[in-house]
Protein backbone atom coordinates (compact mmCIF):
# COMPACT_ATOMS: atom_id res chain seq x y z
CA UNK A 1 0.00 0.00 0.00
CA UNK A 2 2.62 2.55 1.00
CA UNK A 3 5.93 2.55 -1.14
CA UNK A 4 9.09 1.88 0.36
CA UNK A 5 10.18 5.56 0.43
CA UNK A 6 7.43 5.86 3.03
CA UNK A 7 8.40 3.17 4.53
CA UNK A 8 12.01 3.80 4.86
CA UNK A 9 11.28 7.35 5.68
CA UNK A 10 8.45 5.77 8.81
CA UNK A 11 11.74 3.72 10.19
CA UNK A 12 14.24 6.51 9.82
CA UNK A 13 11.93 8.55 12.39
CA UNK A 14 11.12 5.96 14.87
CA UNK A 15 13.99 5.18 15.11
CA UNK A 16 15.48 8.55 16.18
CA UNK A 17 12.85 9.23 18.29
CA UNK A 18 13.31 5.79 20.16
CA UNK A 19 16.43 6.54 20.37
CA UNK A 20 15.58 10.49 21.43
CA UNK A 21 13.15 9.03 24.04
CA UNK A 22 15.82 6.70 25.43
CA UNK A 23 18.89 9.41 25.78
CA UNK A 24 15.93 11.63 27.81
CA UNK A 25 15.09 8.72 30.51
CA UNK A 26 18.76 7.85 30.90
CA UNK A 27 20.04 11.28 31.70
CA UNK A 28 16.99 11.96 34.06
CA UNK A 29 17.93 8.51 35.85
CA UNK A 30 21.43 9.62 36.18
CA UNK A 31 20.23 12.96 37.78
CA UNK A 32 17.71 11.36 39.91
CA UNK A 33 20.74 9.76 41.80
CA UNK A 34 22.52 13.05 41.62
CA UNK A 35 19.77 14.84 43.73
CA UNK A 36 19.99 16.13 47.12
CA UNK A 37 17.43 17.69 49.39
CA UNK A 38 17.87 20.31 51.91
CA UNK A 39 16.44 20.37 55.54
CA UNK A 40 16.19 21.59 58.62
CA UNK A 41 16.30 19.52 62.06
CA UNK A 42 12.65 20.55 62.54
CA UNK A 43 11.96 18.97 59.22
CA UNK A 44 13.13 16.21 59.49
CA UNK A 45 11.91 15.35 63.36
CA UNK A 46 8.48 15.85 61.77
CA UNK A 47 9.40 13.22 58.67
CA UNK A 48 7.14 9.95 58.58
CA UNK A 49 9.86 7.65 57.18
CA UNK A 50 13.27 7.89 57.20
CA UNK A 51 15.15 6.79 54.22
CA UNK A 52 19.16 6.47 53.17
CA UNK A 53 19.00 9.04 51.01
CA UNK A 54 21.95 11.60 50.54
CA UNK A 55 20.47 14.86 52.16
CA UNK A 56 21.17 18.12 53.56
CA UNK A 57 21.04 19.26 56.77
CA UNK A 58 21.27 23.32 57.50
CA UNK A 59 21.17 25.61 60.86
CA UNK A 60 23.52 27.23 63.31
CA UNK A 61 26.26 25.02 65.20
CA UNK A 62 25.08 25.09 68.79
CA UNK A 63 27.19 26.52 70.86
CA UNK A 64 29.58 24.65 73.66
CA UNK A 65 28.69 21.91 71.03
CA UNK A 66 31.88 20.81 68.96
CA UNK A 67 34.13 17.83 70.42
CA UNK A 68 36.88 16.70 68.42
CA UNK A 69 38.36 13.19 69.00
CA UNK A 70 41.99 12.02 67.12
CA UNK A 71 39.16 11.84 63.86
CA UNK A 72 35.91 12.51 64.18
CA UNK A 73 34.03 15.79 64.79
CA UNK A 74 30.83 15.75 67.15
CA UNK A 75 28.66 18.84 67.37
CA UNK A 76 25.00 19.43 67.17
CA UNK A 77 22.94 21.66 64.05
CA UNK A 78 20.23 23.82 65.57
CA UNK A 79 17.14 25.54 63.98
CA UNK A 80 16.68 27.36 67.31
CA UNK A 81 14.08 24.71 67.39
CA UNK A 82 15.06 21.27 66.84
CA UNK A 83 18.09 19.97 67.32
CA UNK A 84 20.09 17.10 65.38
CA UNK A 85 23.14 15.34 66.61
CA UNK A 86 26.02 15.34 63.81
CA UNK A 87 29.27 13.31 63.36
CA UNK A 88 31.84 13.92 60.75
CA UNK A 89 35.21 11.99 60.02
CA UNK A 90 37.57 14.63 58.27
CA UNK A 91 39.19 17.79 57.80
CA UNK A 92 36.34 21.00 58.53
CA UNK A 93 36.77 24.11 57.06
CA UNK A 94 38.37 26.71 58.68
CA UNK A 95 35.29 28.95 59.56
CA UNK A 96 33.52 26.26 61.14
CA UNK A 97 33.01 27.35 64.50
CA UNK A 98 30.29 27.43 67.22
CA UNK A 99 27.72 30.30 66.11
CA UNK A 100 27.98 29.85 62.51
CA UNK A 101 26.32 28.98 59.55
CA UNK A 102 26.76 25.48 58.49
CA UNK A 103 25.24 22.95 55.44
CA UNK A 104 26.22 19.09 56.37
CA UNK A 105 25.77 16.49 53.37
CA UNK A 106 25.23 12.82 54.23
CA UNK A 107 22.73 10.22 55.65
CA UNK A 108 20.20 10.20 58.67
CA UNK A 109 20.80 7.29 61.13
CA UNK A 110 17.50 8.18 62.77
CA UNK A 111 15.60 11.36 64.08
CA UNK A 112 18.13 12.80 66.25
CA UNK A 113 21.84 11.39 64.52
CA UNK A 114 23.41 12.49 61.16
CA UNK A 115 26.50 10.79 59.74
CA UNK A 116 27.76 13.65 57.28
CA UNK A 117 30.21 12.74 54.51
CA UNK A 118 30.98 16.67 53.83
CA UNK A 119 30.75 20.03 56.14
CA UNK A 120 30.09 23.21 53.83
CA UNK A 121 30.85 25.81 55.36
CA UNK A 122 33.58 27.68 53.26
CA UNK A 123 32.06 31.31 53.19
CA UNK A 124 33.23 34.26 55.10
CA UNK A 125 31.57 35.05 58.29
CA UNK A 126 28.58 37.44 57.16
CA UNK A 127 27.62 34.44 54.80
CA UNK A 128 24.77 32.58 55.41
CA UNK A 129 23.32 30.02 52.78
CA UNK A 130 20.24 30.76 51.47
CA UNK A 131 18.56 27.47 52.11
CA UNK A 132 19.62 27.76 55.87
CA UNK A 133 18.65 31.38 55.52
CA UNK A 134 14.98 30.88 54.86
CA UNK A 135 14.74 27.95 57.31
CA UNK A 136 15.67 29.76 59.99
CA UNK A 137 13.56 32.60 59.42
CA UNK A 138 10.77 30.11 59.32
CA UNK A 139 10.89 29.66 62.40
């Protein structure tokens, strides 16, 4: 019925878009794992299931907080709020102090614990990051 122009010209472009369709779901798969959500420790104490997702957690470093051992870090991430216990194997920047501003990246143990894998908190002292910035003035 159709001639085998049409024909080749119908496989030509389903092809490409197959192909088009597949190239979009694989780099929004790769991104999906790429993701990673900000909170605060009120946030999360009011989450209904934890998961081992990569997040962030954002708020002032309590103060009289921070104990260093030979390698790990201990201090506690306020909201003025909530609080969330944090522990941290590595090198932290040099403005992290008590008082400050700080963004930890890593995975919830439960409610009150956070094992971070990275402290950001590289940013002069009037710095604040916005996400932490809006939390806190949320509450």
């Amino acid at each position: 019925m159709y001639g085998r122009k049409v024909k080749l010209r119908f496989l030509f472009v389903s092809t490409i878009l197959s192909i088009l369709i597949l190239t979009v779901f694989l780099v929004l798969k790769s991104l999906e794992e790429n993701v990673v959500y900000f909170q605060s420790p009120s946030e999360i104490k009011s989450l209904t299931e934890l998961t081992n997702n990569k997040i962030r957690v954002g708020g002032m470093v309590k103060k009289n907080s921070i104990s260093m051992n030979s390698n790990e870090v201990n201090f506690i991430i306020t909201d003025f709020k909530n609080e969330i216990n944090v522990t941290y194997s590595g090198a932290v920047p040099n403005l992290f102090e008590e008082g400050k501003g700080v963004v930890a990246e890593g995975v919830l143990k439960d409610r009150n614990f956070f094992s971070a894998t990275k402290i950001l908190a590289k940013h002069d002292e009037n710095y604040m990051p916005p996400e932490v910035k809006a939390a806190l003035e949320e509450n």
